[in-house]
C-alpha atoms as a PDB file:
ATOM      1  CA  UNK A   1     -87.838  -2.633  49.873  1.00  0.00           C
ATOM      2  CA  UNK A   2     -86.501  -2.917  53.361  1.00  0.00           C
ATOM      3  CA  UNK A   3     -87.465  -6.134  53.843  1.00  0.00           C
ATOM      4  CA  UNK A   4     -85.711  -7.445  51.164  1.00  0.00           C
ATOM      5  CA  UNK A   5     -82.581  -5.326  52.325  1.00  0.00           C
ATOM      6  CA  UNK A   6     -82.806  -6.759  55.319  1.00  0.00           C
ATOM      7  CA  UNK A   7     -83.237 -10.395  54.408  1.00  0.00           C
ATOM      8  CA  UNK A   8     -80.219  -9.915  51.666  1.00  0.00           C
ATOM      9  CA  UNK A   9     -77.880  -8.734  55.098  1.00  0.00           C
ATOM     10  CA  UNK A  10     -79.503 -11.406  56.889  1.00  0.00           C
ATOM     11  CA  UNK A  11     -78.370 -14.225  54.113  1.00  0.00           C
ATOM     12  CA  UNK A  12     -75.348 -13.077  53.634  1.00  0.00           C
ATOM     13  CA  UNK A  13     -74.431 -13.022  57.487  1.00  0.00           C
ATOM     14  CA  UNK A  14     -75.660 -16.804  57.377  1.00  0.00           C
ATOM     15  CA  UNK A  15     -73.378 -17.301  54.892  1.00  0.00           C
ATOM     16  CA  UNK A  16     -70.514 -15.815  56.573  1.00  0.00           C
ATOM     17  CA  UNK A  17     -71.011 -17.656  59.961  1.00  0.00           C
ATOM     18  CA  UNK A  18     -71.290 -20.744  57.480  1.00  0.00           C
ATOM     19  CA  UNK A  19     -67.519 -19.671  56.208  1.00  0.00           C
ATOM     20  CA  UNK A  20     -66.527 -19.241  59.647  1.00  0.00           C
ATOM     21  CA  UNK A  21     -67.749 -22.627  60.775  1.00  0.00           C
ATOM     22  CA  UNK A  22     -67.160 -24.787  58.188  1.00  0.00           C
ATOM     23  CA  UNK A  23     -63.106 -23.604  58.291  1.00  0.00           C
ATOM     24  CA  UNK A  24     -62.957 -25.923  61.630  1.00  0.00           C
ATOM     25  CA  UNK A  25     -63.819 -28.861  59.323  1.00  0.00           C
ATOM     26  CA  UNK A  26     -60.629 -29.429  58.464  1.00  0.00           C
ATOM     27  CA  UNK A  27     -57.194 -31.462  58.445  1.00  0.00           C
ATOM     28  CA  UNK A  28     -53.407 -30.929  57.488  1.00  0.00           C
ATOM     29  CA  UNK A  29     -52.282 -33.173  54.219  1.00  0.00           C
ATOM     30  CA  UNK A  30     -48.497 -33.653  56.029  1.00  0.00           C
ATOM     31  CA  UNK A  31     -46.553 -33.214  52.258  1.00  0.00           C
ATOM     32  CA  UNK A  32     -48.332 -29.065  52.015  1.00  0.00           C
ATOM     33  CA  UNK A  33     -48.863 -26.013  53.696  1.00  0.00           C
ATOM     34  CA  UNK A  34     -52.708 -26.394  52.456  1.00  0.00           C
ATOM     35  CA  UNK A  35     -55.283 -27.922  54.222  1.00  0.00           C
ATOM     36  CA  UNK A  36     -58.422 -30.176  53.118  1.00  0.00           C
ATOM     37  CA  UNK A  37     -61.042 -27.894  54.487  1.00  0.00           C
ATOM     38  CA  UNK A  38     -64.522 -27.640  54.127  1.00  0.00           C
ATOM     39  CA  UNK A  39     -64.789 -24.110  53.876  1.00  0.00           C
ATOM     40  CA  UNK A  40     -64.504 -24.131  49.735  1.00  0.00           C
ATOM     41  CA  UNK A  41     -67.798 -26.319  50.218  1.00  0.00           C
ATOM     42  CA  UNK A  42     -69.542 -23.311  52.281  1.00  0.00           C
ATOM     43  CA  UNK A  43     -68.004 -20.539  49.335  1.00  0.00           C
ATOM     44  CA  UNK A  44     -69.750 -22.474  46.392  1.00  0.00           C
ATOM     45  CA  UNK A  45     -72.595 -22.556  48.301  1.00  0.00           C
ATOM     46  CA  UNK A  46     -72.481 -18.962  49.114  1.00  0.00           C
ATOM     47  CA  UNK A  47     -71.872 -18.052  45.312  1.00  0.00           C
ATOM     48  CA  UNK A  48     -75.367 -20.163  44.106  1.00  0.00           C
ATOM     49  CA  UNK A  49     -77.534 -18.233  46.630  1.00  0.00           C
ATOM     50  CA  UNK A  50     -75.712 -14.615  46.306  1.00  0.00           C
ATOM     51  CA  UNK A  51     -75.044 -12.087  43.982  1.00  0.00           C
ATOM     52  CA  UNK A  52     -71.310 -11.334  42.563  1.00  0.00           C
ATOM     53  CA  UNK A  53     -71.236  -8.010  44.823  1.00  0.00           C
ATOM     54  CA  UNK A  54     -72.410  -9.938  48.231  1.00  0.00           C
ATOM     55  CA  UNK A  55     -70.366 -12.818  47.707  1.00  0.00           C
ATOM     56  CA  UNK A  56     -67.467 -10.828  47.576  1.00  0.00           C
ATOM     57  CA  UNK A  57     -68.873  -9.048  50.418  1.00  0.00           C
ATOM     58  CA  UNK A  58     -68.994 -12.027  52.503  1.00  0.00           C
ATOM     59  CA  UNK A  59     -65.689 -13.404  51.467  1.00  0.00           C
ATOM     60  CA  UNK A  60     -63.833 -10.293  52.367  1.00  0.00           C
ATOM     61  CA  UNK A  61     -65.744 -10.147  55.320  1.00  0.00           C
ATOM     62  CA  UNK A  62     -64.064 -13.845  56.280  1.00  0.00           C
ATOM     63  CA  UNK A  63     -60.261 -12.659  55.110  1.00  0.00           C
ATOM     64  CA  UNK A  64     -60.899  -9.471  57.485  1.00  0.00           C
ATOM     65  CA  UNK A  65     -62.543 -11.064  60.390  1.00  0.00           C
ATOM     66  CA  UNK A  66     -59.160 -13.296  60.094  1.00  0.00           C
ATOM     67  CA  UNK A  67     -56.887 -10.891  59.461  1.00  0.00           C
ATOM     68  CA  UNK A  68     -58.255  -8.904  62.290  1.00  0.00           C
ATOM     69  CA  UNK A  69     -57.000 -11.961  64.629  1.00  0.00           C
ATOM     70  CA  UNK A  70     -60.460 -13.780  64.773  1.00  0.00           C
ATOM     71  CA  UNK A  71     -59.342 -17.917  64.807  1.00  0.00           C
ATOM     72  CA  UNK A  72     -61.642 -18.541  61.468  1.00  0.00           C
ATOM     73  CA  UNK A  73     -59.408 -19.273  58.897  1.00  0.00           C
ATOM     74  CA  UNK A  74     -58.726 -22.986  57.990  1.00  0.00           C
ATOM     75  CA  UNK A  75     -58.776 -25.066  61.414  1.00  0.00           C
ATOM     76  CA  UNK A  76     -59.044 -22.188  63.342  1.00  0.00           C
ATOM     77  CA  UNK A  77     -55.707 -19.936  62.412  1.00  0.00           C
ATOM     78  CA  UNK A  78     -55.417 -15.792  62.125  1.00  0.00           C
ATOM     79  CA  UNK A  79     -53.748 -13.783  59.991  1.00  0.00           C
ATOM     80  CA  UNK A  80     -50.241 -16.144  59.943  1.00  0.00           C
ATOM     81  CA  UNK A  81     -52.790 -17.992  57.703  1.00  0.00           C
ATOM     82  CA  UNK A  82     -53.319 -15.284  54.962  1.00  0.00           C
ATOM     83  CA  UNK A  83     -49.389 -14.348  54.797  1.00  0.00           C
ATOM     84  CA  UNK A  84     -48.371 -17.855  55.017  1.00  0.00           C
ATOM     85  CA  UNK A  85     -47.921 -20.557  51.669  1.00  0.00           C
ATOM     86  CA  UNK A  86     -51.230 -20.836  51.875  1.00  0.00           C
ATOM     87  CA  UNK A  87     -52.603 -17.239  51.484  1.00  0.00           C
ATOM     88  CA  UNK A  88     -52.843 -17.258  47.905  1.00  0.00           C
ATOM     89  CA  UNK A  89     -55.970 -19.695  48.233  1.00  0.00           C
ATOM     90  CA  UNK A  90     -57.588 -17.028  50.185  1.00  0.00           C
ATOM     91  CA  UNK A  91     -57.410 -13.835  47.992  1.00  0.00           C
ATOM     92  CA  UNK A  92     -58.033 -16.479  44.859  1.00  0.00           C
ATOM     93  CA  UNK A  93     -61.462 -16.974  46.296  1.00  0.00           C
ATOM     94  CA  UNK A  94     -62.209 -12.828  46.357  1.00  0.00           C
ATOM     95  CA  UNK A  95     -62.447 -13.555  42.583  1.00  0.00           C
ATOM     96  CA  UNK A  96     -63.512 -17.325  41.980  1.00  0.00           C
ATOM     97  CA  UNK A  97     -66.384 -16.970  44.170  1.00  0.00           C
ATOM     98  CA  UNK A  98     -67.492 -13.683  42.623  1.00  0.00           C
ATOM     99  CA  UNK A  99     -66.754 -15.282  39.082  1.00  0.00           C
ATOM    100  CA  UNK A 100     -68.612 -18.362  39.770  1.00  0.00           C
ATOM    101  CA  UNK A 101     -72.104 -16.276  41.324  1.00  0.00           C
ATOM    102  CA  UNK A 102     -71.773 -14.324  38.036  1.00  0.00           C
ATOM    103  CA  UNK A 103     -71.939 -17.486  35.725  1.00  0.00           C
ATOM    104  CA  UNK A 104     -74.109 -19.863  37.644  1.00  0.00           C
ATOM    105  CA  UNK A 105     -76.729 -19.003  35.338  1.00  0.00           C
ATOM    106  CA  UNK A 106     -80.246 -17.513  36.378  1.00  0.00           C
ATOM    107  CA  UNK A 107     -82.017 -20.378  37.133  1.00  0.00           C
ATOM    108  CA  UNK A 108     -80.886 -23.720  39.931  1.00  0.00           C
ATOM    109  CA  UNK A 109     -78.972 -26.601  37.785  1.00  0.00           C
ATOM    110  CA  UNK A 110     -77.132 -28.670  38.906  1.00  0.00           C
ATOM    111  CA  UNK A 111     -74.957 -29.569  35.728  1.00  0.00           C
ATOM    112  CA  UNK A 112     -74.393 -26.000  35.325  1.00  0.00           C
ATOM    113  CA  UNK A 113     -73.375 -25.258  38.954  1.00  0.00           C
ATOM    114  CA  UNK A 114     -71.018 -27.792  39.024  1.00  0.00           C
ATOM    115  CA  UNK A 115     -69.720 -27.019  35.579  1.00  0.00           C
ATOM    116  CA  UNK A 116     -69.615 -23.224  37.075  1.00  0.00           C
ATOM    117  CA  UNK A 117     -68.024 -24.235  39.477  1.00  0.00           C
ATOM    118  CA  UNK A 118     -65.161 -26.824  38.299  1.00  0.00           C
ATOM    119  CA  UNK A 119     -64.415 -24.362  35.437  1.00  0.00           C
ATOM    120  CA  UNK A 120     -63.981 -20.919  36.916  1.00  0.00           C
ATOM    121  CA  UNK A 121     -63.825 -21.124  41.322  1.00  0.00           C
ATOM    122  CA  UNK A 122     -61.270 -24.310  41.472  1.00  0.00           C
ATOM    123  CA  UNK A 123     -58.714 -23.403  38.761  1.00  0.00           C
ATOM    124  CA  UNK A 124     -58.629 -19.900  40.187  1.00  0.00           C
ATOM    125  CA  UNK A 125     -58.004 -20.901  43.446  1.00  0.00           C
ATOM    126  CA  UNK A 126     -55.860 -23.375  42.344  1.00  0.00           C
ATOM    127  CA  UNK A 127     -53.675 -20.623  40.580  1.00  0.00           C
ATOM    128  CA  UNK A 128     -53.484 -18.460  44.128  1.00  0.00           C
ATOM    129  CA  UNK A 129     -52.144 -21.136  46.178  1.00  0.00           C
ATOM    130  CA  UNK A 130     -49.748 -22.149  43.515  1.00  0.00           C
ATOM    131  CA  UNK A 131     -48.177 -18.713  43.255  1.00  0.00           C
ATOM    132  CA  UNK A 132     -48.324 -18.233  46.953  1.00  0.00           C
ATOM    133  CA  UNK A 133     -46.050 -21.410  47.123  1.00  0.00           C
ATOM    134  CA  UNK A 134     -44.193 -20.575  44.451  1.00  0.00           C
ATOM    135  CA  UNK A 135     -43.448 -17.397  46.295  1.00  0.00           C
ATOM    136  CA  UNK A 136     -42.931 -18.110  49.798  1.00  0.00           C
ATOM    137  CA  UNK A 137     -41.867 -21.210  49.853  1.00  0.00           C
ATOM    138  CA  UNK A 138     -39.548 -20.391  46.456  1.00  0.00           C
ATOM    139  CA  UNK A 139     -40.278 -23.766  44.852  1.00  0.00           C
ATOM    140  CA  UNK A 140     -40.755 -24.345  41.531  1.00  0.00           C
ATOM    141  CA  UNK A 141     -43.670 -24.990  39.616  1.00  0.00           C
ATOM    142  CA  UNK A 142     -43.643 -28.606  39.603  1.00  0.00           C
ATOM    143  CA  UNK A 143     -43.326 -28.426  43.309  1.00  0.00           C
ATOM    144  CA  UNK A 144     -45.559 -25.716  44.236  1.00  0.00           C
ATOM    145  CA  UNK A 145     -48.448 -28.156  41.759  1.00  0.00           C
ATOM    146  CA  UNK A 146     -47.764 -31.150  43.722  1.00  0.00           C
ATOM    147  CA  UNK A 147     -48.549 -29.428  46.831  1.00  0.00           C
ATOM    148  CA  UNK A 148     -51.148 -26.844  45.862  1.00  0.00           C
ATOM    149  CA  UNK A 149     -53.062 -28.022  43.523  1.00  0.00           C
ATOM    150  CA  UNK A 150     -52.807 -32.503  42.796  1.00  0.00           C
ATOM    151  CA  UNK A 151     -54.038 -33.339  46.470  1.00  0.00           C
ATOM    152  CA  UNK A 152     -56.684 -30.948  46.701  1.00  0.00           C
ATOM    153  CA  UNK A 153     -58.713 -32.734  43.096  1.00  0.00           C
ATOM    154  CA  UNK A 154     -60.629 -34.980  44.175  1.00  0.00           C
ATOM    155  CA  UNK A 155     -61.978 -33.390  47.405  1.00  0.00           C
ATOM    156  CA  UNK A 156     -62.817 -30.325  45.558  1.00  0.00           C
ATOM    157  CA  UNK A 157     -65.138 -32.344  43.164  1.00  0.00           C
ATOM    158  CA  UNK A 158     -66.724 -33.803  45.377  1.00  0.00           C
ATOM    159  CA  UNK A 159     -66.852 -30.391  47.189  1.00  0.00           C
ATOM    160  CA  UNK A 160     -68.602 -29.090  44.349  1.00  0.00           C
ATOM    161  CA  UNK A 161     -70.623 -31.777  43.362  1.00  0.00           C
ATOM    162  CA  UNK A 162     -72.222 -31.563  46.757  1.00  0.00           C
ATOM    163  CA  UNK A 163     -72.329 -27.841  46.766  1.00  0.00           C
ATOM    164  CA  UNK A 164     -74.022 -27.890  43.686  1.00  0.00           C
ATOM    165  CA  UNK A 165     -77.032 -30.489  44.612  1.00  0.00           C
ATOM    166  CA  UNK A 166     -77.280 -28.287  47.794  1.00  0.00           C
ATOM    167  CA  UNK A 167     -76.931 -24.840  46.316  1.00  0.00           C
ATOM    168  CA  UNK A 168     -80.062 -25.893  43.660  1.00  0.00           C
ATOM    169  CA  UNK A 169     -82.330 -27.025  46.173  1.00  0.00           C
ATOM    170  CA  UNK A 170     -81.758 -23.809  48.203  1.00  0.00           C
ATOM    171  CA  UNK A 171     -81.668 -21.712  45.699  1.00  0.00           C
ATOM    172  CA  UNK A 172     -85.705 -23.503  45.014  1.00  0.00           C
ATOM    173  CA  UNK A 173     -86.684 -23.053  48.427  1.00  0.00           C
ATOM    174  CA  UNK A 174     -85.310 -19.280  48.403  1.00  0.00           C
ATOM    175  CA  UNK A 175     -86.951 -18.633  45.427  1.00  0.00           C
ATOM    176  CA  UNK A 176     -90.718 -20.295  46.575  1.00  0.00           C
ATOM    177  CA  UNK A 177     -90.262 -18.036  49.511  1.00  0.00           C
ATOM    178  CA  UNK A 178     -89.903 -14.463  48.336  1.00  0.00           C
ATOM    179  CA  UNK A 179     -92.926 -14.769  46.315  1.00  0.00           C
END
């Protein structure tokens, strides 16, 4: 029983340097406050190998490491980040990630990760960086789409497409190795 508690802790601390690391592989789109980052690549990922529970875990343990002043949030930024137009993405993913872990099914597929995935984690982090626009930048909704959510489709298919073909073959190797 330990050993399994300790190789849950020590997954989901790979998955959280993962997080942390893949936010520097990122750039500005100069017409939004977002940023193409490869960070939503690292949460899918960290949503087909984890539970609901430690995904959120791990997520929250990214917002707080940011919000503590750590440089880990998209291309290296602190808290500014999380309060900024873009904040919204950030507390979306508390609950797309989760949502996503919870209906990615039992068993590695790919068609039903990325389906997961395209149907729950995007439009719900879609929908928190559109009302964080909407809010701080006091656009409307037209405006707050155009810079929150239009940009950001293709890169977050392919995002998910590749998190997807990934996240199966790990979650195969994970599960030939606990037995």
């Amino acid at each position: 029983m330990q050993g399994s508690n300790v190789r849950e802790l020590t997954t989901m601390s790979m998955c959280l340097a993962l997080c942390c690391v893949t936010a520097y592989i990122s750039f500005p789109l100069p017409f939004t406050p977002g940023m193409v980052t490869a960070l939503t690549f690292a949460l899918s990922l960290t949503a087909y190998i984890l539970n609901p529970k430690q995904t959120f875990a791990v997520i929250l343990s990214y917002i707080l490491l940011g919000a503590a002043g750590l440089p880990v949030l998209g291309g290296g930024q602190s808290l500014s980040r999380l309060i900024g137009p873009a904040g919204g993405f950030y507390f979306a993913w508390l609950v797309a990630y989760p949502i996503l872990s919870a209906v990615k099914g039992s068993s590695p597929n790919f068609k039903r990760y990325l389906l997961a995935n395209v149907l729950t984690a995007v439009p719900i982090t879609y929908s928190g960086g559109l009302i964080s626009m909407i809010l701080v930048l006091d656009v409307n909704l037209w405006q707050a789409a155009t810079m929150a959510i239009f940009p950001f489709i293709p890169g977050d298919l392919l995002k998910a497409a590749a998190a997807s073909i990934v996240g199966v073959r790990l979650q195969k190797f994970i599960g030939r190795r606990e037995l």
